[in-house]
N, C-alpha and C. Protein backbone atom coordinates (compact mmCIF):
# COMPACT_ATOMS: atom_id res chain seq x y z
N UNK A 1 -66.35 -56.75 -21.16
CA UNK A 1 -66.81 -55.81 -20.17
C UNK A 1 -65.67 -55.42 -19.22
N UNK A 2 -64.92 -56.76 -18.52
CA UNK A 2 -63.74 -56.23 -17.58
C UNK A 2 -62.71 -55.37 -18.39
N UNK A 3 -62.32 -55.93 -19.68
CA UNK A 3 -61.42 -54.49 -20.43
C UNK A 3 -61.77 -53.48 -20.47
N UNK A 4 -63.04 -53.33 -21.15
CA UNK A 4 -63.52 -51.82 -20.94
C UNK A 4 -63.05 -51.21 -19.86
N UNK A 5 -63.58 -51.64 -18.27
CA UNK A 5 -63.87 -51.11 -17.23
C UNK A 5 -61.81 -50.26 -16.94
N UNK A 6 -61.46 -51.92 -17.54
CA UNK A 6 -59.45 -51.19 -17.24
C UNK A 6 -59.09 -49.89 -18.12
N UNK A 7 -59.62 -50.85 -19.25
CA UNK A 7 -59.21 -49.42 -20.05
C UNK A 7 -59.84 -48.04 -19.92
N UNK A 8 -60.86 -47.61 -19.21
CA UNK A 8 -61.22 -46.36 -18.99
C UNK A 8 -60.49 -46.15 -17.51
N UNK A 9 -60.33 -46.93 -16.72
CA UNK A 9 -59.77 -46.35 -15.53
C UNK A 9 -57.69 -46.25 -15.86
N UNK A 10 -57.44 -47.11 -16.92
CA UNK A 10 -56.15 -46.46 -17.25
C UNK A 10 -56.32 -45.25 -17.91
N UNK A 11 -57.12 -45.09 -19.24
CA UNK A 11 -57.03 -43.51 -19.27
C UNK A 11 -57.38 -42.51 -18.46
N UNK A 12 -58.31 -42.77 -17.29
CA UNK A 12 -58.37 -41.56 -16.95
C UNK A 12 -57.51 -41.49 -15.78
N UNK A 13 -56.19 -42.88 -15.38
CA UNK A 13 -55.03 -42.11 -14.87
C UNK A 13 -53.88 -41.67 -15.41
N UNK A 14 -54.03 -41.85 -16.63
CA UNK A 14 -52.96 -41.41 -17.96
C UNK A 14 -53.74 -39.93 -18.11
N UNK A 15 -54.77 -39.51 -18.17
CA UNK A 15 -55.04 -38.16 -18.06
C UNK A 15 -54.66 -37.52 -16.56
N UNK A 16 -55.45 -38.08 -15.63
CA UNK A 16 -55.06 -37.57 -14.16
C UNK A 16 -53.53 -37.49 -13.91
N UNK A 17 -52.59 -37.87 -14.25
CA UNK A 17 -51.63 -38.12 -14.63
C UNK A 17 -50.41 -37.24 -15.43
N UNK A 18 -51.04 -36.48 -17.13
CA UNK A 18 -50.56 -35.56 -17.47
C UNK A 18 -50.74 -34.44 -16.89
N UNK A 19 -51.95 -34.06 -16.10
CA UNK A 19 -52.62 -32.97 -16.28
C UNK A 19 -51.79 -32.68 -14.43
N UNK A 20 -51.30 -33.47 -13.71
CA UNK A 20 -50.61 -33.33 -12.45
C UNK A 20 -49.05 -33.43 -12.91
N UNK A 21 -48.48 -33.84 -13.43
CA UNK A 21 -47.36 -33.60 -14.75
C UNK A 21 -47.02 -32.06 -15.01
N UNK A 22 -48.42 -32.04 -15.59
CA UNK A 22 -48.48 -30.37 -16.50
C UNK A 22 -48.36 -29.11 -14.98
N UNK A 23 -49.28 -29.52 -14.09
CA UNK A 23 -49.08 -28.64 -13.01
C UNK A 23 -47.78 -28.99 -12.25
N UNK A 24 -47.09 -29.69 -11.92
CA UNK A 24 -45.83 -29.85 -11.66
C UNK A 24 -44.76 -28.95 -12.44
N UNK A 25 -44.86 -29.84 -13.66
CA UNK A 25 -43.82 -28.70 -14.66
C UNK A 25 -43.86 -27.04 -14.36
N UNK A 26 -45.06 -26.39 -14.56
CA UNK A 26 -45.11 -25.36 -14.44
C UNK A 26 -45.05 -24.44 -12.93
N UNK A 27 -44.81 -25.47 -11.55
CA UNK A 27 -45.10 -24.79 -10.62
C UNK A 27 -43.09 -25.01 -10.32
N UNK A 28 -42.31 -25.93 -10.78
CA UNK A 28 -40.90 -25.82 -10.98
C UNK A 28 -40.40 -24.77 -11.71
N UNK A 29 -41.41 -24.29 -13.16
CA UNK A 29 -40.81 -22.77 -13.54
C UNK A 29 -41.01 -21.69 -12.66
N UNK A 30 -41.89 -21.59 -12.37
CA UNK A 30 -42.20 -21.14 -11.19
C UNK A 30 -41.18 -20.38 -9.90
N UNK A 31 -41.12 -21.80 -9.29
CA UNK A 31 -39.75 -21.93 -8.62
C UNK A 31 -38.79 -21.27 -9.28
N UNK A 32 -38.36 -21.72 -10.42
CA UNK A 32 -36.82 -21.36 -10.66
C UNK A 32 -36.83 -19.77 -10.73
N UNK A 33 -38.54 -19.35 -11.60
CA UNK A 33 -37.93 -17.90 -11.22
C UNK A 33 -37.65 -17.23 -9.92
N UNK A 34 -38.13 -17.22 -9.00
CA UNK A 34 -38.16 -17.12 -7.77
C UNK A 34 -36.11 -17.36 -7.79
N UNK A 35 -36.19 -18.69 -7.69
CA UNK A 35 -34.69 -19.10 -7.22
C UNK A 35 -33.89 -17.78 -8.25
N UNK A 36 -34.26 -17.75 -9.28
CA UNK A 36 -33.51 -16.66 -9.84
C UNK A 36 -33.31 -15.01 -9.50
N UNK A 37 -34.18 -14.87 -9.18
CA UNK A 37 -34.68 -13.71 -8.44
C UNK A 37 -33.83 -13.40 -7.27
N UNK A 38 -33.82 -14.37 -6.50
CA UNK A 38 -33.59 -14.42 -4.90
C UNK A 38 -31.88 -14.46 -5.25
N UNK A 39 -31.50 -15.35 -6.45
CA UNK A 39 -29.76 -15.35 -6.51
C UNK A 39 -29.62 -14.14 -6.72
N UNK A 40 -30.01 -13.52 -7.63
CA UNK A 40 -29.73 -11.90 -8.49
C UNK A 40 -30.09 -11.02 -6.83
N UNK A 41 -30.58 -10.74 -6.11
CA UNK A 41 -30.57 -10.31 -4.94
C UNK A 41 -29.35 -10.81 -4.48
N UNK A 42 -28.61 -11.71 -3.98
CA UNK A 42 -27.85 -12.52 -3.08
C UNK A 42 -26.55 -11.47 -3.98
N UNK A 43 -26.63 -11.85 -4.89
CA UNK A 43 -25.23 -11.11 -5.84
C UNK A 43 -25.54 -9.47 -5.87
N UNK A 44 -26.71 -9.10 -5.26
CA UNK A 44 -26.37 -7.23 -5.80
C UNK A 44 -26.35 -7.36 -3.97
N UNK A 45 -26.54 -7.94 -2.66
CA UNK A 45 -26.16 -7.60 -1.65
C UNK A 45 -24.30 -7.73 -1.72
N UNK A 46 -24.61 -8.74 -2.51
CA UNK A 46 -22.46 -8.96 -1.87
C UNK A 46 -21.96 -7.89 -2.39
N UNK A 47 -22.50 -7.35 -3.46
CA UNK A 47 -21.77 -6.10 -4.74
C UNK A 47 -21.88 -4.99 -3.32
N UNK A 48 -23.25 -4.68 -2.61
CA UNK A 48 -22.87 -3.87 -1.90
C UNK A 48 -22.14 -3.74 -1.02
N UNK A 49 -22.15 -4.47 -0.35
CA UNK A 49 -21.40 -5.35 0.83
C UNK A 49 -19.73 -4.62 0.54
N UNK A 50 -19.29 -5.29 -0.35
CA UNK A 50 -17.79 -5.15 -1.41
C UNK A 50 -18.14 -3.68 -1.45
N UNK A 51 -18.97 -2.78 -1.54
CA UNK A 51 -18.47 -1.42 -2.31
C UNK A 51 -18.70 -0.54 -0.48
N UNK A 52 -19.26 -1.21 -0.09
CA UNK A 52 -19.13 -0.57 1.58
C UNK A 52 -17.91 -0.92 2.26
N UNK A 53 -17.64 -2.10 2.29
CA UNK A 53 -16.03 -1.96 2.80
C UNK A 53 -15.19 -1.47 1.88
N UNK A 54 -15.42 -1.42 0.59
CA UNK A 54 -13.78 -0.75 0.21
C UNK A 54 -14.14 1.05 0.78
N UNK A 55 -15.58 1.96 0.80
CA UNK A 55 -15.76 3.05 1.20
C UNK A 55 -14.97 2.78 2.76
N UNK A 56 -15.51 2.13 3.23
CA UNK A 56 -15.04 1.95 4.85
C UNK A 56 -13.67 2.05 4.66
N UNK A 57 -12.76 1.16 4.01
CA UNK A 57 -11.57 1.23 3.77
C UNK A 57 -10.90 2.56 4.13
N UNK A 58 -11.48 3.08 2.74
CA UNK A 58 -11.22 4.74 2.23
C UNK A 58 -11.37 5.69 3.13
N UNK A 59 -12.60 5.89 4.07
CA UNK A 59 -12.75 6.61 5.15
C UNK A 59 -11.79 6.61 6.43
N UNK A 60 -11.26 5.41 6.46
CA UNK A 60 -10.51 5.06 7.58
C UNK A 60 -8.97 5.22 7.56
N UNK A 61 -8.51 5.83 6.68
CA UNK A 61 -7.19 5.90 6.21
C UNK A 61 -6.23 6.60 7.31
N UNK A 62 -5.50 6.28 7.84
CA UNK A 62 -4.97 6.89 8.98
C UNK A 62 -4.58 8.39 8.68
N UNK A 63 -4.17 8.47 7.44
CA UNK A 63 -3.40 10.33 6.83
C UNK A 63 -5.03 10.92 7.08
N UNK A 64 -5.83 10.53 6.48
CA UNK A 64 -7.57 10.89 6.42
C UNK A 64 -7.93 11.32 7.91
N UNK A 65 -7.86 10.66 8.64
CA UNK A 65 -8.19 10.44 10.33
C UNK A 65 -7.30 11.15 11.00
N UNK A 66 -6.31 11.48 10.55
CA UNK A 66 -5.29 12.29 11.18
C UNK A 66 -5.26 13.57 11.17
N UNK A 67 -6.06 13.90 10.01
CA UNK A 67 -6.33 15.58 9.31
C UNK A 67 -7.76 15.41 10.73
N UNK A 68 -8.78 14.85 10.21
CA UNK A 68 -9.99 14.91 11.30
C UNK A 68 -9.50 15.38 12.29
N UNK A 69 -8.76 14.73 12.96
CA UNK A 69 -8.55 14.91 14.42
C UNK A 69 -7.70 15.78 14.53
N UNK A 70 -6.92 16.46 13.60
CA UNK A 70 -6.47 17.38 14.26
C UNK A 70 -7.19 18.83 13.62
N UNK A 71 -8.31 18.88 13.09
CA UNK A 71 -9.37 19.90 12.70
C UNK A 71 -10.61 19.93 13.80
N UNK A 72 -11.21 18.86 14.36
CA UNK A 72 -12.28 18.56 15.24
C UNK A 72 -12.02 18.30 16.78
N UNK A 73 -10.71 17.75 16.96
CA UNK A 73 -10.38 17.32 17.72
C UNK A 73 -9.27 18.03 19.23
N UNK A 74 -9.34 18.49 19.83
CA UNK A 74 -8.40 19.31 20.48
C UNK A 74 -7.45 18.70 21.34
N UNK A 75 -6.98 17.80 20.83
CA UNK A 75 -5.87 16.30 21.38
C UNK A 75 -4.32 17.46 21.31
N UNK A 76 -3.42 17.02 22.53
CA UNK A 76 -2.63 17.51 22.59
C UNK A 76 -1.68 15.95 23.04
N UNK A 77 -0.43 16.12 22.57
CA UNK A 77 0.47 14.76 22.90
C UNK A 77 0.59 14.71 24.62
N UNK A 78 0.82 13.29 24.65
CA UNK A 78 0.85 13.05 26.28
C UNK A 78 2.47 13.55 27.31
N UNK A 79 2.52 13.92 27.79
CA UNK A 79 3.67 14.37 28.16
C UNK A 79 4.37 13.01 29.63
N UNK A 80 5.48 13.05 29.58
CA UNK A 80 5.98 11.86 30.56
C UNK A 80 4.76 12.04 31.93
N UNK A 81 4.63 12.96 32.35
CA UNK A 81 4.02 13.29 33.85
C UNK A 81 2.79 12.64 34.35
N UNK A 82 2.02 12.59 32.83
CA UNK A 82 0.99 12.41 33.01
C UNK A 82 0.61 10.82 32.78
N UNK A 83 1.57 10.40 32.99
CA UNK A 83 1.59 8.47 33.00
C UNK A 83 1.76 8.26 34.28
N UNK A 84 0.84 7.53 34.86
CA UNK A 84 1.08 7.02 36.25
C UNK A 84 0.59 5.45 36.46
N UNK A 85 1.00 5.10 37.89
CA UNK A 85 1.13 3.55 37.52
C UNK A 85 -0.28 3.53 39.19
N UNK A 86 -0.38 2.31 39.37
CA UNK A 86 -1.56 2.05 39.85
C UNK A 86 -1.36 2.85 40.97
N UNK A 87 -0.52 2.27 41.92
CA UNK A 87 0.61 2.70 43.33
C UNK A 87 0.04 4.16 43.48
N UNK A 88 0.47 5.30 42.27
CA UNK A 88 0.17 6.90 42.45
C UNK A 88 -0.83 7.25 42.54
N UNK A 89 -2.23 6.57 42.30
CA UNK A 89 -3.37 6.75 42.10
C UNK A 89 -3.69 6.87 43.31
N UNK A 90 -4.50 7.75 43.40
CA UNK A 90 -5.88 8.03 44.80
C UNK A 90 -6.57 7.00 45.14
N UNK A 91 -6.51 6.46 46.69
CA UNK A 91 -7.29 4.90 46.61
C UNK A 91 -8.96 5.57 46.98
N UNK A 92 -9.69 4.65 47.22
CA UNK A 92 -11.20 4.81 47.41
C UNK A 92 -11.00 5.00 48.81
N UNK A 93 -12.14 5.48 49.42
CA UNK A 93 -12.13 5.51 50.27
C UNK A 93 -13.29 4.10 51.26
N UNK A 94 -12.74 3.64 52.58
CA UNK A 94 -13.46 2.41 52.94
C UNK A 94 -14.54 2.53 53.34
N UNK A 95 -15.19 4.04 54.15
CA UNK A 95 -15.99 3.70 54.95
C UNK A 95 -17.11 4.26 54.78
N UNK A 96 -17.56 3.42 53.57
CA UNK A 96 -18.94 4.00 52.34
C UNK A 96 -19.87 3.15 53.37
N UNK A 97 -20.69 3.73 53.60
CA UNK A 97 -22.12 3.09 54.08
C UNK A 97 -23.15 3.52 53.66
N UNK A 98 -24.32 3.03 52.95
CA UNK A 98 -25.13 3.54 52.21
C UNK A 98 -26.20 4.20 53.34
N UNK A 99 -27.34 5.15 53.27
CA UNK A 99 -28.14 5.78 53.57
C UNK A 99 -29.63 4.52 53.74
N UNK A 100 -29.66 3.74 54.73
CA UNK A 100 -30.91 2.55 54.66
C UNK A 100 -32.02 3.34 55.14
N UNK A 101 -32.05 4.34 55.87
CA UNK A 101 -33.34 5.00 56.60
C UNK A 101 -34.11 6.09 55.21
N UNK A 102 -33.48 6.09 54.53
CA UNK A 102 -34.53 6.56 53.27
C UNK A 102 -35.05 5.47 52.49
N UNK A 103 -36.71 6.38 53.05
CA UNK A 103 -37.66 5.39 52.30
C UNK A 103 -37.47 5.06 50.62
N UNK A 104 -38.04 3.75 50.49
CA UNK A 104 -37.74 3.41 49.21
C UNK A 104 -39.36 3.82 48.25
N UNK A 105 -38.79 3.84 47.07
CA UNK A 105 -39.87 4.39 46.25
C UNK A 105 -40.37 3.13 45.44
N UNK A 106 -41.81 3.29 45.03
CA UNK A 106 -42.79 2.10 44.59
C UNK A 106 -43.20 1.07 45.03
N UNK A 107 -43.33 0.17 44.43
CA UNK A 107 -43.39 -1.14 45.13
C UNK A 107 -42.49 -1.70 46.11
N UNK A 108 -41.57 -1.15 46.39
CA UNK A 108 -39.85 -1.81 46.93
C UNK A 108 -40.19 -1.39 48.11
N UNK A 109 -40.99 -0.60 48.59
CA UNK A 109 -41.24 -0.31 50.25
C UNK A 109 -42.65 -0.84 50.45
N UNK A 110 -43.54 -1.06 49.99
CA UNK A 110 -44.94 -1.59 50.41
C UNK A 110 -44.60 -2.94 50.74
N UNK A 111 -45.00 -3.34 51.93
CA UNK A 111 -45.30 -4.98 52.41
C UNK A 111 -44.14 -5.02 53.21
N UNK A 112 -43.12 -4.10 53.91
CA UNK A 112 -41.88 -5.08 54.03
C UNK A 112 -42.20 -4.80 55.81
N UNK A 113 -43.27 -3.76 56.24
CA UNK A 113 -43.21 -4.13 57.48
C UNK A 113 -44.89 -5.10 57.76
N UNK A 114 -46.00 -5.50 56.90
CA UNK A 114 -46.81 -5.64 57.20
C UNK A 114 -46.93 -7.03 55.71
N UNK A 115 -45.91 -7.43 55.87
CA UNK A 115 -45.97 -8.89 54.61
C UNK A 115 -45.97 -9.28 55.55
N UNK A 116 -47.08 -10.88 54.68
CA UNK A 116 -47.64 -12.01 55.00
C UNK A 116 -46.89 -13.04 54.42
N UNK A 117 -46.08 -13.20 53.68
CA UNK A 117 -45.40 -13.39 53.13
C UNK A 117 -43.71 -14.28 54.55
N UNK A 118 -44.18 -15.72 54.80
CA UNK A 118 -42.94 -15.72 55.71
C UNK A 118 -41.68 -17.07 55.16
């Protein structure tokens, strides 16, 4: 009687057993396609990646950029005169005082003579 009882509870974890086996196996193919998938993506971004900088390259060519700018562009060379050093420059002027008696707009003026707030 006690064999019996083993031997049906070993087969039915030798079945419980393949049959979690069998779903394993197949949820790893699974996976791999996925993983395959996702590499073959990873390799056609870098391909683009690679074919956008060498365009970038190409676009940026200084002889290329040089025609642009002088078709679009109305650049004339700098002449000595127009280099100046800090010293020549126009200073600011000091005696900026802002305008406080204009009222402020929105929320930024409500409460500030009648806050409770101390």
């Amino acid at each position: 009687m006690f064999l019996k009882v083993v031997n049906t509870v070993l087969v039915t974890a030798t079945l419980a057993g393949a049959v979690y086996l069998y779903n394993v196996k197949y949820e790893v193919a699974a996976y791999r396609t996925h993983l395959k998938t996702l590499e073959n993506q990873v390799v056609a971004e870098g391909e683009a990646i690679n074919d956008l900088n060498a365009e970038w390259s190409y676009l940026n060519r200084p002889e290329r950029l040089k025609v642009l700018a002088g078709r679009y562009l109305a650049l004339e060379p700098v002449h000595a005169e127009q280099i100046v050093t800090m010293e020549n420059l126009p200073g600011r002027t000091r005696d900026f005082s802002p305008d406080l008696s204009a009222p402020l707009g929105g929320y930024a003026g409500i409460g500030s003579a009648t806050s409770r707030i101390q």
